[in-house]
N, C-alpha and C. Protein backbone atom coordinates (compact mmCIF):
# COMPACT_ATOMS: atom_id res chain seq x y z
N UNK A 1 24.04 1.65 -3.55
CA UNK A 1 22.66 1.17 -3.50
C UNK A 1 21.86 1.79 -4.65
N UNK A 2 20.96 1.12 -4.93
CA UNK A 2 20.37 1.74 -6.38
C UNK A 2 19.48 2.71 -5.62
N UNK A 3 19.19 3.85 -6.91
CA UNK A 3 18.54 4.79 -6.38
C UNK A 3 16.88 4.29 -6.27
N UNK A 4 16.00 4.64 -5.74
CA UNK A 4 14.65 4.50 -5.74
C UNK A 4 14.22 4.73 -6.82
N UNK A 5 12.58 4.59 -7.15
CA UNK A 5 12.33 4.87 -8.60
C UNK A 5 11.67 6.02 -7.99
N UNK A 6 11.13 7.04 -8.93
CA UNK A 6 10.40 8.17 -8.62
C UNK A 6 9.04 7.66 -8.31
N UNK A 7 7.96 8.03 -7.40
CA UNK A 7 6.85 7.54 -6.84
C UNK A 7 5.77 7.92 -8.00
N UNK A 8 5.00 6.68 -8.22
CA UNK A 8 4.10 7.12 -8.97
C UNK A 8 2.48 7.64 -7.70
N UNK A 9 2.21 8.92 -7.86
CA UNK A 9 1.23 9.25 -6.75
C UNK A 9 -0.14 9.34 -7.38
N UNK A 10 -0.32 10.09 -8.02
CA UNK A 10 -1.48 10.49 -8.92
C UNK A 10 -2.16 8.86 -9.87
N UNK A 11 -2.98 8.39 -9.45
CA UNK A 11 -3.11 7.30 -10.85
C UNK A 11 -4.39 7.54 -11.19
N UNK A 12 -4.62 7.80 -12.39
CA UNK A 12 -5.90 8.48 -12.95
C UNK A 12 -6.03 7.21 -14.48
N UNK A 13 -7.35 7.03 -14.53
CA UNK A 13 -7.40 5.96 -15.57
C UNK A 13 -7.81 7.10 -16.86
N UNK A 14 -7.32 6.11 -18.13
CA UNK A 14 -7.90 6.91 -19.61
C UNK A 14 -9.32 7.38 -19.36
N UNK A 15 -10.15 6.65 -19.21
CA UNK A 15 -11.42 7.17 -19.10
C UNK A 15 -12.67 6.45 -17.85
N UNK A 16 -12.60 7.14 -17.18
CA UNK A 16 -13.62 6.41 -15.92
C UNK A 16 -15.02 6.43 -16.35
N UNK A 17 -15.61 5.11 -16.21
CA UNK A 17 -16.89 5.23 -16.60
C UNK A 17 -17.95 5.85 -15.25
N UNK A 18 -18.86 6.34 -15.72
CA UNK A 18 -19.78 7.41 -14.98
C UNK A 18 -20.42 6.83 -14.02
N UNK A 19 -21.00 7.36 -13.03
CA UNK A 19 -21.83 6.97 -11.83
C UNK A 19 -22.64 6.36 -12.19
N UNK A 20 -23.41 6.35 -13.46
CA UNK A 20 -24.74 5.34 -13.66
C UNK A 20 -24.06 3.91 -14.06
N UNK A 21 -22.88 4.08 -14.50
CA UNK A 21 -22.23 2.51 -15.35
C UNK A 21 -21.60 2.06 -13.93
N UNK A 22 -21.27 2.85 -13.06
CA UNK A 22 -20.49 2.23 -12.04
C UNK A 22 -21.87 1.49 -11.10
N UNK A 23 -23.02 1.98 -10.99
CA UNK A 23 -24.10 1.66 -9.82
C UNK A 23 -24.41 0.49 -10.45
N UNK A 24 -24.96 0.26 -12.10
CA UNK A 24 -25.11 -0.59 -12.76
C UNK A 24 -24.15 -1.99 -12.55
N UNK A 25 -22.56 -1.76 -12.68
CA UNK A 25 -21.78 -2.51 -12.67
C UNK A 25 -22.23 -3.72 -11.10
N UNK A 26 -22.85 -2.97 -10.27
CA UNK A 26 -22.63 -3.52 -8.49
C UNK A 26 -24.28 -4.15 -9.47
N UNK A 27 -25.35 -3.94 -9.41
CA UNK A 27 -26.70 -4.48 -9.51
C UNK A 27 -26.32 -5.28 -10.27
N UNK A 28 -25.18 -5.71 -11.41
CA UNK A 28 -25.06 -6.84 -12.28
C UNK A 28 -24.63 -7.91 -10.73
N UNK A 29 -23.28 -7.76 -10.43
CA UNK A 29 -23.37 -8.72 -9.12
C UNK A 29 -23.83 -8.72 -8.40
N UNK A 30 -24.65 -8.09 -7.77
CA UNK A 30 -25.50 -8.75 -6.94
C UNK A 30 -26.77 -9.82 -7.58
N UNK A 31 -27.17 -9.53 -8.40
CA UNK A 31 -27.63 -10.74 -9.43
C UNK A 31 -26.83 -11.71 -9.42
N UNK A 32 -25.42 -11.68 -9.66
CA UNK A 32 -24.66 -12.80 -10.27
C UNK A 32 -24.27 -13.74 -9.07
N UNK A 33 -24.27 -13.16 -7.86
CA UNK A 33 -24.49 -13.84 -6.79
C UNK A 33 -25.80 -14.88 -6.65
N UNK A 34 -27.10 -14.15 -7.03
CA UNK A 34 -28.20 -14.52 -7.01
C UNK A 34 -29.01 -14.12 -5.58
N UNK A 35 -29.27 -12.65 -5.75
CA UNK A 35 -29.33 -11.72 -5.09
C UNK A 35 -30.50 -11.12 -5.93
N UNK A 36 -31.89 -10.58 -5.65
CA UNK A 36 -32.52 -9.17 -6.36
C UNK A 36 -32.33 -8.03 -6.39
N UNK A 37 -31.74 -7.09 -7.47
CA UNK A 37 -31.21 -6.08 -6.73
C UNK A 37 -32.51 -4.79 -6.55
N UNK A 38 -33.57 -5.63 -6.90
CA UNK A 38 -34.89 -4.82 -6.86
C UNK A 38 -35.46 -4.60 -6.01
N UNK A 39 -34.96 -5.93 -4.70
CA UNK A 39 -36.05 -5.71 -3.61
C UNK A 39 -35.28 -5.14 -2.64
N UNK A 40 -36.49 -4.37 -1.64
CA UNK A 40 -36.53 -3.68 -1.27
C UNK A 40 -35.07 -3.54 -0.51
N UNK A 41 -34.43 -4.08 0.46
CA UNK A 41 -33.30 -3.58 1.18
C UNK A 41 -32.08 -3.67 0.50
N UNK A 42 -32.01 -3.84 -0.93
CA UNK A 42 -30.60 -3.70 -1.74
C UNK A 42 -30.98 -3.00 -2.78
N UNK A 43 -32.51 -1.98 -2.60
CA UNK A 43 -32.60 -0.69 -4.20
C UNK A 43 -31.78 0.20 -3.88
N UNK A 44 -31.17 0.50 -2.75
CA UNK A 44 -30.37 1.84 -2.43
C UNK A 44 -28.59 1.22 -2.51
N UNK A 45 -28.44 0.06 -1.92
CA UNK A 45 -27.24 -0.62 -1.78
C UNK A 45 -25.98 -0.45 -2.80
N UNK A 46 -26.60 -0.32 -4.37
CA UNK A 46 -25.42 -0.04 -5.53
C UNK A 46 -24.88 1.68 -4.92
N UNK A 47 -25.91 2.71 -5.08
CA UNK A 47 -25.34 3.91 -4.52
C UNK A 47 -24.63 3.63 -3.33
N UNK A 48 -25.22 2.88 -2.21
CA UNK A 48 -24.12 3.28 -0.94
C UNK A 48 -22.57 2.16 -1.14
N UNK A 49 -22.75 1.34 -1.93
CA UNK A 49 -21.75 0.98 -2.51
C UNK A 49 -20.66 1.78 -3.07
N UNK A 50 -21.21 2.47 -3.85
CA UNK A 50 -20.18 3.25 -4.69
C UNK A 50 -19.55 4.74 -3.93
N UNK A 51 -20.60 5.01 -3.16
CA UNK A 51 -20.13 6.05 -2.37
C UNK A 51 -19.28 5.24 -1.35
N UNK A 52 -18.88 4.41 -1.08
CA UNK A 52 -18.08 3.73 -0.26
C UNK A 52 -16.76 3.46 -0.12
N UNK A 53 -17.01 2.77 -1.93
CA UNK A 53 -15.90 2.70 -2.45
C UNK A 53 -15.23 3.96 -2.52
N UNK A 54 -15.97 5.61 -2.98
CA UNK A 54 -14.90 6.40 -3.83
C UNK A 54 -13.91 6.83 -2.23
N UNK A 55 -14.85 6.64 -1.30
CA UNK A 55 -14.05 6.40 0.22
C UNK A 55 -12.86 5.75 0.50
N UNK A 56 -13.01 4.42 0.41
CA UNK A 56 -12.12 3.48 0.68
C UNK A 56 -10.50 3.93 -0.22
N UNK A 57 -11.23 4.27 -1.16
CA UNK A 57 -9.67 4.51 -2.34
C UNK A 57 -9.94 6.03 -2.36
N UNK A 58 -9.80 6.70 -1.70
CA UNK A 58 -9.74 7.96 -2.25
C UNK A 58 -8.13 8.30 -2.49
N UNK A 59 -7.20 7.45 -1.82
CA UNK A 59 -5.73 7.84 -1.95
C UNK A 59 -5.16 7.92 -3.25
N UNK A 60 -6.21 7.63 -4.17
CA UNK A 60 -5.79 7.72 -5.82
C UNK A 60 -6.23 9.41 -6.08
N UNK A 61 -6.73 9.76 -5.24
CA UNK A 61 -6.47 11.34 -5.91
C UNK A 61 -5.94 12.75 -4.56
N UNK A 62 -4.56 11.64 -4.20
CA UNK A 62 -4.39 12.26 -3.07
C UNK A 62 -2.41 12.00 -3.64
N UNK A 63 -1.88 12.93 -3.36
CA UNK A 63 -0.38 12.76 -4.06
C UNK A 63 0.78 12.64 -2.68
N UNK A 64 0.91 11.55 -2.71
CA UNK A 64 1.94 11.07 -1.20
C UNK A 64 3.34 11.92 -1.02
N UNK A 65 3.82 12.32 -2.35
CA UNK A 65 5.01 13.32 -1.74
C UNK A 65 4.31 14.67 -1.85
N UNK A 66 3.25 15.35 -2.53
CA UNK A 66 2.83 16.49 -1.79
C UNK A 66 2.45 16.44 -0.68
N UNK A 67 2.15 15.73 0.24
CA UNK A 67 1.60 15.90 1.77
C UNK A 67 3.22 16.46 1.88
N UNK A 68 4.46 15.73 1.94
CA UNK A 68 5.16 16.03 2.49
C UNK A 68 6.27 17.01 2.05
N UNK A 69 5.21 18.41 1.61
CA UNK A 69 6.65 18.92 0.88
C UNK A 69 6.31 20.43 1.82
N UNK A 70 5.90 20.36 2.93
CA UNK A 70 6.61 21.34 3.54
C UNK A 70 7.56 21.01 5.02
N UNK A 71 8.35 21.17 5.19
CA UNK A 71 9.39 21.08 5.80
C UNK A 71 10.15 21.71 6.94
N UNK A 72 10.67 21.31 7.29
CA UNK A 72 11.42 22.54 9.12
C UNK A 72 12.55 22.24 8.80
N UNK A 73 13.82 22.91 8.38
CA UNK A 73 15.14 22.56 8.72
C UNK A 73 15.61 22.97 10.54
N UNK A 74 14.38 24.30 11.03
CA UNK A 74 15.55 24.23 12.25
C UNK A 74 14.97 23.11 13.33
N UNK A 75 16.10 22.12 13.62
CA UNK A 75 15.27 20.90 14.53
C UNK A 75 16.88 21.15 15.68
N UNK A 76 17.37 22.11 15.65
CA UNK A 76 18.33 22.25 16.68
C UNK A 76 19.59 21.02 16.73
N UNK A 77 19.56 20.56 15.28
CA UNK A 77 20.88 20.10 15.57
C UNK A 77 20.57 18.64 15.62
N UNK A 78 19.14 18.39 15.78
CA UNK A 78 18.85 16.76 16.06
C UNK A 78 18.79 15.51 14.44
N UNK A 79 19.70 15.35 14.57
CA UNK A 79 19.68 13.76 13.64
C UNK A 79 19.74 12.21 13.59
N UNK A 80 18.78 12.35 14.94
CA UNK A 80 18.43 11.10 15.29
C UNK A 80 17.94 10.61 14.63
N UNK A 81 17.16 9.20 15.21
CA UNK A 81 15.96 8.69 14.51
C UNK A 81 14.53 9.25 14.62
N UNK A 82 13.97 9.42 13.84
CA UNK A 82 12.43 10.17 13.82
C UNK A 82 11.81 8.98 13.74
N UNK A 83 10.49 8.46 14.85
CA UNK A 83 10.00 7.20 14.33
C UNK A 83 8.54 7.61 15.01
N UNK A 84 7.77 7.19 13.99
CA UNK A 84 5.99 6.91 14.54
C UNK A 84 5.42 5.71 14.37
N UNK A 85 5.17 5.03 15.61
CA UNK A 85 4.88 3.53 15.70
C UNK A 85 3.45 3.79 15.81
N UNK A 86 2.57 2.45 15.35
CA UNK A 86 1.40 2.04 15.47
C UNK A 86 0.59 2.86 15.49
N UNK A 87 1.07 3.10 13.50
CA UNK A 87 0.03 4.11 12.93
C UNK A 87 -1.02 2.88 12.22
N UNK A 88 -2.45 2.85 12.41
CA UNK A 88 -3.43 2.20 12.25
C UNK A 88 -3.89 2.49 10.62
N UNK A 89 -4.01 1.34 10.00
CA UNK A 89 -4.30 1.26 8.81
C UNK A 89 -5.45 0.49 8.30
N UNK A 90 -6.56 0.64 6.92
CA UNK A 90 -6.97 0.14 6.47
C UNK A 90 -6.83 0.24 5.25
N UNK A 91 -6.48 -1.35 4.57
CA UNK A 91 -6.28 -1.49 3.10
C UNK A 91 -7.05 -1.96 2.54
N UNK A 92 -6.76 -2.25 1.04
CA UNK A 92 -7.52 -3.44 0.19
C UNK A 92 -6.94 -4.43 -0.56
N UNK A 93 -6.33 -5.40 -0.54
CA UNK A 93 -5.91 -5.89 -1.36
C UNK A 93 -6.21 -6.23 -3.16
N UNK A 94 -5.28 -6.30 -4.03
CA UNK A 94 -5.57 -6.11 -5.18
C UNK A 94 -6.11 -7.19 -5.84
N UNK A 95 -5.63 -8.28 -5.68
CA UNK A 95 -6.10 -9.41 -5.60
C UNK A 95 -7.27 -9.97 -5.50
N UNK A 96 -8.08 -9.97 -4.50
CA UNK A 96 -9.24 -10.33 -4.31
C UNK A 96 -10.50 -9.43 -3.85
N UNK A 97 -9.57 -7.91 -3.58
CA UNK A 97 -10.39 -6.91 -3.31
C UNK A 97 -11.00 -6.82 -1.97
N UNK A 98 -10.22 -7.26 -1.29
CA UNK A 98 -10.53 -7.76 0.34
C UNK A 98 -9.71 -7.04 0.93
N UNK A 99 -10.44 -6.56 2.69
CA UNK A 99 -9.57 -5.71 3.32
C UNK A 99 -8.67 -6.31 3.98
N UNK A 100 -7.49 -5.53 4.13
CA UNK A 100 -6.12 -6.03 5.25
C UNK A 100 -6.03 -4.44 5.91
N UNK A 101 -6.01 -5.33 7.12
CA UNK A 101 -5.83 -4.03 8.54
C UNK A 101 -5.12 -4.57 9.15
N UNK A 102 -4.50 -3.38 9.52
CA UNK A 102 -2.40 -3.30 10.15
C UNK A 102 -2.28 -2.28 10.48
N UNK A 103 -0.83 -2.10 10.81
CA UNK A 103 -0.25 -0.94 11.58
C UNK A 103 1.27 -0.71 10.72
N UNK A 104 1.78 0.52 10.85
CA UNK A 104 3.08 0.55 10.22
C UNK A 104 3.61 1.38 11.61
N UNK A 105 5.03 1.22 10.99
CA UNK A 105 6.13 1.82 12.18
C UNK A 105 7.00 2.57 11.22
N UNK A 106 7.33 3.32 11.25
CA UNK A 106 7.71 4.54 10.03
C UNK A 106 8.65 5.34 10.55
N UNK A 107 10.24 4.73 10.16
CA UNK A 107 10.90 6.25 10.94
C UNK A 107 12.08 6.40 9.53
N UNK A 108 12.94 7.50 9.99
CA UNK A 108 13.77 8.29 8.84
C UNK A 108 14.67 9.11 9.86
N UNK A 109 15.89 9.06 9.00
CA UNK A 109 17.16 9.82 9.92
C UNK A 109 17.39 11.07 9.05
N UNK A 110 16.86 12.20 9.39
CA UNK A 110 17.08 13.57 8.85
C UNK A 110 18.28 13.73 8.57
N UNK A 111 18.38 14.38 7.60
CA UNK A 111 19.71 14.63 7.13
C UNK A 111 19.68 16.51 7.02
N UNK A 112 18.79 17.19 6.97
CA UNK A 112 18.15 18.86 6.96
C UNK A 112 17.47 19.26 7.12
N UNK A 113 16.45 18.47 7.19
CA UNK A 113 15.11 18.73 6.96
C UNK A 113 13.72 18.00 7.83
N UNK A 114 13.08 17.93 8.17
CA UNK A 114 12.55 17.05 8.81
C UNK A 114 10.56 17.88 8.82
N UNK A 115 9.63 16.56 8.91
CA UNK A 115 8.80 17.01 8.46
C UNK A 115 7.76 16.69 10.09
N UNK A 116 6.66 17.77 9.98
CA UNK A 116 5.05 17.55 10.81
C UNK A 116 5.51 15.81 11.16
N UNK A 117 4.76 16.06 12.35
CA UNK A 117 4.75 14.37 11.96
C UNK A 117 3.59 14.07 11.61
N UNK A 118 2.23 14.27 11.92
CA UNK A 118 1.17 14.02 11.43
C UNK A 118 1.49 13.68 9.74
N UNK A 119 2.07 14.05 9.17
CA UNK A 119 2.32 14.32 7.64
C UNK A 119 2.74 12.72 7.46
N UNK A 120 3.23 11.96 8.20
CA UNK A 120 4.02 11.01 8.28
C UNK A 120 2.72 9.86 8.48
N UNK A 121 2.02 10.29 9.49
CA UNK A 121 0.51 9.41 9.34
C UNK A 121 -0.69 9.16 8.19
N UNK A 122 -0.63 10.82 8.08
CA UNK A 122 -1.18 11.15 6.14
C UNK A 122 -0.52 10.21 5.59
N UNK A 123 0.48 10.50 5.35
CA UNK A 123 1.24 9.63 4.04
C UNK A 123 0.45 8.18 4.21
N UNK A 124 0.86 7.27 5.20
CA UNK A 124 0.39 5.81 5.19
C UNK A 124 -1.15 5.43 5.25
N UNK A 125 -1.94 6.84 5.05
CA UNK A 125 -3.37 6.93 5.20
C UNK A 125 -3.60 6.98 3.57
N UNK A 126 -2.56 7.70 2.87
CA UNK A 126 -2.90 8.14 1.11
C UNK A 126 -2.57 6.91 0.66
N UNK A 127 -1.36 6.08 0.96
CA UNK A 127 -1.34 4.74 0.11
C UNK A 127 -1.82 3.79 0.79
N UNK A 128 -2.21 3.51 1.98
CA UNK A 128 -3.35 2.63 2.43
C UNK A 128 -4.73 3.29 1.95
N UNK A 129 -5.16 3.97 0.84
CA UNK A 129 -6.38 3.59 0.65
C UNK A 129 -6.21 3.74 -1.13
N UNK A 130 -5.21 2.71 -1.33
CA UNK A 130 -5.36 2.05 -2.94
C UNK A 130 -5.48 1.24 -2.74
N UNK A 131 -5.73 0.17 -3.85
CA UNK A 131 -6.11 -0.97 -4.26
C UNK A 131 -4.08 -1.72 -4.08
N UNK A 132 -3.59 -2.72 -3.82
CA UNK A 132 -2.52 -3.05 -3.63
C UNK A 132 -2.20 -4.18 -2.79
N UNK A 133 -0.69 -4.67 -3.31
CA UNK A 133 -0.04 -5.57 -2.18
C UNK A 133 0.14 -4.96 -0.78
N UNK A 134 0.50 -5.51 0.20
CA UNK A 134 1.26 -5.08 1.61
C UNK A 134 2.79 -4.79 1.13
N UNK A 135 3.41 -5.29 0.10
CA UNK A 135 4.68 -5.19 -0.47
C UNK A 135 4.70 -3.63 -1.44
N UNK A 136 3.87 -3.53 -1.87
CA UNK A 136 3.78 -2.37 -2.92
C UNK A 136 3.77 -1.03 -2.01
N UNK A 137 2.38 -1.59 -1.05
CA UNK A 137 2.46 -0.17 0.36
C UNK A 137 3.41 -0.09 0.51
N UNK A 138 4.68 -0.85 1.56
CA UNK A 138 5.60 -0.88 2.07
C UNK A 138 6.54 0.09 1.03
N UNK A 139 6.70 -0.15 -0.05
CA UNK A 139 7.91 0.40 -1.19
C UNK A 139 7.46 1.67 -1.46
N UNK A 140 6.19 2.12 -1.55
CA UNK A 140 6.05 3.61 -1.66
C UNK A 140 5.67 4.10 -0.65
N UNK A 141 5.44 3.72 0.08
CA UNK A 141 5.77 4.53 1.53
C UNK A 141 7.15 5.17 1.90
N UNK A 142 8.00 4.03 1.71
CA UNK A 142 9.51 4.61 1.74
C UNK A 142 9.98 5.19 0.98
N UNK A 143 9.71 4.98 -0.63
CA UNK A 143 9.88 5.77 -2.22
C UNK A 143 9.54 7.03 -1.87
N UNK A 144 8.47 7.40 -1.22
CA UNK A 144 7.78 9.07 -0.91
C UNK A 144 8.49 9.85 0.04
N UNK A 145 8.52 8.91 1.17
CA UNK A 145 9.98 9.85 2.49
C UNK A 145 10.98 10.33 1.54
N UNK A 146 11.77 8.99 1.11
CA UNK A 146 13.37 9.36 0.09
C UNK A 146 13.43 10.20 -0.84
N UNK A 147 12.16 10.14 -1.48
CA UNK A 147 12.10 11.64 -2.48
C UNK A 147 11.49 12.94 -1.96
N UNK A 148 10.71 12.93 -0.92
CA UNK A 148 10.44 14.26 -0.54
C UNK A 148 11.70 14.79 0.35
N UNK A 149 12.01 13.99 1.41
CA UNK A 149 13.28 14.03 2.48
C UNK A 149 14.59 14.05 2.51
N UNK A 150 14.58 13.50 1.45
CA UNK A 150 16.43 13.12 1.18
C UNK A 150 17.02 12.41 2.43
N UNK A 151 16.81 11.62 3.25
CA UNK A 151 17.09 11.19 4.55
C UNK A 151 17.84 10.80 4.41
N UNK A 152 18.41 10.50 5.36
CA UNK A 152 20.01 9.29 5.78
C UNK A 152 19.63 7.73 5.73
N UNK A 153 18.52 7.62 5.68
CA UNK A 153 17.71 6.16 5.68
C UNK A 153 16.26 6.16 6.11
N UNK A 154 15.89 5.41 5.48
CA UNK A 154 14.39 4.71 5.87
C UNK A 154 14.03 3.65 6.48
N UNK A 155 13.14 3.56 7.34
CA UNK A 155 13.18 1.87 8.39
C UNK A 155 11.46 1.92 8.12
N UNK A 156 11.11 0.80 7.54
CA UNK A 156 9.68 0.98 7.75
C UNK A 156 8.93 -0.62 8.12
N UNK A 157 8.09 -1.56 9.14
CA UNK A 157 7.66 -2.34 9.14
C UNK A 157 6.20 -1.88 9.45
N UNK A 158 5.48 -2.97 8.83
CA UNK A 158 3.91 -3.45 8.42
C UNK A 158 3.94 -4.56 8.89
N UNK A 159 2.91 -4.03 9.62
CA UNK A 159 2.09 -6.04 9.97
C UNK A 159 0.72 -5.47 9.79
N UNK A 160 -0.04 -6.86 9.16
CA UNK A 160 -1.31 -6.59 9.02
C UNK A 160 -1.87 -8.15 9.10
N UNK A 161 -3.43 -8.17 9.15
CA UNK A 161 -3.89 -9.33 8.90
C UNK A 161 -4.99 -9.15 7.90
N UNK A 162 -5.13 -10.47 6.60
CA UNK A 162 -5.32 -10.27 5.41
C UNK A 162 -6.73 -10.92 5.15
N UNK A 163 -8.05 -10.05 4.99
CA UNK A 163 -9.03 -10.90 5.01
C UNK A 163 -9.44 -11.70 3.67
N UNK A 164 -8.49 -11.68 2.67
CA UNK A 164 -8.14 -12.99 1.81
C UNK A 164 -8.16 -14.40 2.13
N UNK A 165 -7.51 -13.73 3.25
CA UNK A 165 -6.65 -15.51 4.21
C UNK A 165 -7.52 -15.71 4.92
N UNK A 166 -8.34 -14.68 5.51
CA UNK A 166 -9.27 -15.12 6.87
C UNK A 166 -10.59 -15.71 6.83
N UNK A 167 -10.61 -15.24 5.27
CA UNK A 167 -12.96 -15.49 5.05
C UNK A 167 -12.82 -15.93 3.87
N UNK A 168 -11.46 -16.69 3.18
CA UNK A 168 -11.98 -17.48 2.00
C UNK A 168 -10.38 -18.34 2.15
N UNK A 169 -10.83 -19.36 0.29
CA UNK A 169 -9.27 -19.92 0.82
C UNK A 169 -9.05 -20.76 1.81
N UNK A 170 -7.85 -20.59 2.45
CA UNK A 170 -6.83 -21.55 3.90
C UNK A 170 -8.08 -21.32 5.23
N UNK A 171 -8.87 -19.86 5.11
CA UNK A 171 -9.41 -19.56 6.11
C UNK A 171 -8.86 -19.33 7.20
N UNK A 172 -7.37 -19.29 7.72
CA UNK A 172 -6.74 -19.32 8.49
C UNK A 172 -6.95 -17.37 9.03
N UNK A 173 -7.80 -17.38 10.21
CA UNK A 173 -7.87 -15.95 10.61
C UNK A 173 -6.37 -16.09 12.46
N UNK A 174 -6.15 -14.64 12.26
CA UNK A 174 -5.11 -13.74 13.53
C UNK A 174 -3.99 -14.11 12.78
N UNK A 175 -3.65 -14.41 11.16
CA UNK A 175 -2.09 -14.47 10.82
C UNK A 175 -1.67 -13.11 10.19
N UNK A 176 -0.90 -13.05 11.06
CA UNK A 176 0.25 -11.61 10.66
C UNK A 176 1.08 -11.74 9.49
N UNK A 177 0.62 -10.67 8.60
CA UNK A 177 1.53 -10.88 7.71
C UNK A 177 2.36 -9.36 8.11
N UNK A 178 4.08 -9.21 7.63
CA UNK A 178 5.14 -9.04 8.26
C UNK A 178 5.80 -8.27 6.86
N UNK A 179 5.77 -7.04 6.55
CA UNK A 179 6.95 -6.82 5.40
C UNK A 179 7.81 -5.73 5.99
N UNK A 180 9.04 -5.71 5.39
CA UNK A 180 10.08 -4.44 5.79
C UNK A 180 10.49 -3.38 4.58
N UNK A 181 11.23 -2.70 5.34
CA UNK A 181 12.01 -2.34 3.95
C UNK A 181 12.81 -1.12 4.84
N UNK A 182 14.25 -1.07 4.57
CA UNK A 182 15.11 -0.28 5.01
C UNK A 182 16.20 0.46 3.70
N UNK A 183 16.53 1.81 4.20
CA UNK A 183 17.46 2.23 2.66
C UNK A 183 18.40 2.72 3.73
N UNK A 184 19.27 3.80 2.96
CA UNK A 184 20.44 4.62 3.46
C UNK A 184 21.03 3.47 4.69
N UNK A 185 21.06 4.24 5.48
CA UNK A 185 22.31 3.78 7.16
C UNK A 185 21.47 2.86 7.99
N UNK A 186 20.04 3.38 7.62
CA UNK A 186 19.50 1.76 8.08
C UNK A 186 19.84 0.38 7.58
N UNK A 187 20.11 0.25 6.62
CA UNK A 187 19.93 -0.63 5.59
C UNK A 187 21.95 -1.24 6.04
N UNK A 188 22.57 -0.38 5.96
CA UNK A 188 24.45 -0.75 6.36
C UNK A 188 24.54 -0.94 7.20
N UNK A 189 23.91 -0.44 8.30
CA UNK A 189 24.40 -0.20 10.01
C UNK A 189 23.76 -1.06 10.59
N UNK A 190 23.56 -2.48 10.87
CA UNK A 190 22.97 -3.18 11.57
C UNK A 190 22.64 -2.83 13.40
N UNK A 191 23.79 -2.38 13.87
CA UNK A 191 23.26 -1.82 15.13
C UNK A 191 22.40 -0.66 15.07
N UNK A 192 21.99 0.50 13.95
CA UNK A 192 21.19 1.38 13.50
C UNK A 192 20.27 0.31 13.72
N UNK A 193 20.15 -0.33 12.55
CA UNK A 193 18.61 -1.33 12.35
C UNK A 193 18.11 -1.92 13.90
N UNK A 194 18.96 -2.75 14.50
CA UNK A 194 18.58 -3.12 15.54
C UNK A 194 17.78 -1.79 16.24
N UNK A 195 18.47 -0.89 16.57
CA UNK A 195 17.92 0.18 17.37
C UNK A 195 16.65 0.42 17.11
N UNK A 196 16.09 0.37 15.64
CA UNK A 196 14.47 0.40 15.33
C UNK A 196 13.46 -0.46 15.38
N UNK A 197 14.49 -1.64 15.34
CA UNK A 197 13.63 -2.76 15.75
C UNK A 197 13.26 -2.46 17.06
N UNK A 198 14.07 -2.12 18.01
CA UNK A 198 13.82 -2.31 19.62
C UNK A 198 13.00 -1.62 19.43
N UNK A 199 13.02 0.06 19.23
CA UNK A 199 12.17 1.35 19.47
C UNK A 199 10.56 0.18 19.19
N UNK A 200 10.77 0.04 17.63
CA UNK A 200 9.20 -0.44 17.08
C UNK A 200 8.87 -1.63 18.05
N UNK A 201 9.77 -2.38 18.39
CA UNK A 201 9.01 -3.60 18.99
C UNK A 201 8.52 -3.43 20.14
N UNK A 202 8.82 -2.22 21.05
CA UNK A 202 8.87 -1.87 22.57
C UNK A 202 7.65 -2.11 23.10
């Protein structure tokens, strides 16, 4: 199986323009909408905008395999499946800049080591708050276990629903969108896989 690529965590741009070009940037659209951004209940709106945003994405200055680089080898022998279902998410898509909210199911078969689990909720909290596909989440979510963990495999499903689809467009709102992604003995062992399906679907 090919190896993973190394996770890119840190993404820092050449040069970020400053709080006054960023507040500026929001009062140009709201004009361009045809909006005032003078009167009275949208003079404060560019600031609580931007303080919103540095919220929403703060996972760009948050590094997904440092959450998980401290570790327990003694787990008494256990190399089961480790799994945390219906961990609650909010994203953004890259695309249209619209939120998608979902849940992931996140497990890994220790091979030495095994981590907090909370650390395991962090993680899908640091790359659910970039800018991104549901496909891109999905791949570094698992890219970050495999390189911090060294596991025996990764099992990870996402469902979310995409407010792209729901408030513009098809308009079609309650559609689940559905991605996977499995490595190591998950990925060979189909009765493995099954077994996570059941656990996650239970």
């Amino acid at each position: 199986m090919e190896k993973d690529p190394k996770v890119t965590n840190l993404k820092t741009a050449p040069s970020l323009p400053s709080r006054e070009e960023a507040e500026k940037a929001v009062r140009t659209i709201i004009s361009y909408i045809g909006e005032d951004p003078n009167r009275e209940g949208l003079l404060e709106t560019p600031r609580r905008f931007i303080d919103a945003y540095k919220e929403y994405f703060k996972g760009y200055n948050e590094d997904g395999v440092q959450v998980l680089s401290k570790t327990f080898s003694e787990v008494g022998g256990y190399d089961d499946i480790v799994l945390l279902k219906d961990i609650n998410f909010n994203s953004f898509c890259e695309h249209h800049m619209a939120p998608f909210i979902g849940r992931a199911h996140v497990a890994y078969l220790p091979s030495n080591k095994v981590v907090g689990i909370s650390k395991i909720a962090r993680l899908v909290d640091i790359f659910a708050h970039r800018l991104q596909t549901q496909e891109t989440m999905t791949a570094e979510i698992t890219n970050a276990i495999n390189q911090s963990l060294s596991p025996r495999g990764v099992a990870i499903i996402i469902e979310a629903e995409h407010m792209c689809m729901s408030l513009r467009g098809v308009k079609k709102d309650k559609v689940s969108t559905i991605t996977t992604r499995f490595t190591g003995e998950f990925e060979k062992n189909e009765a493995l896989k099954d077994r996570f399906l059941k656990l996650a679907n239970n």
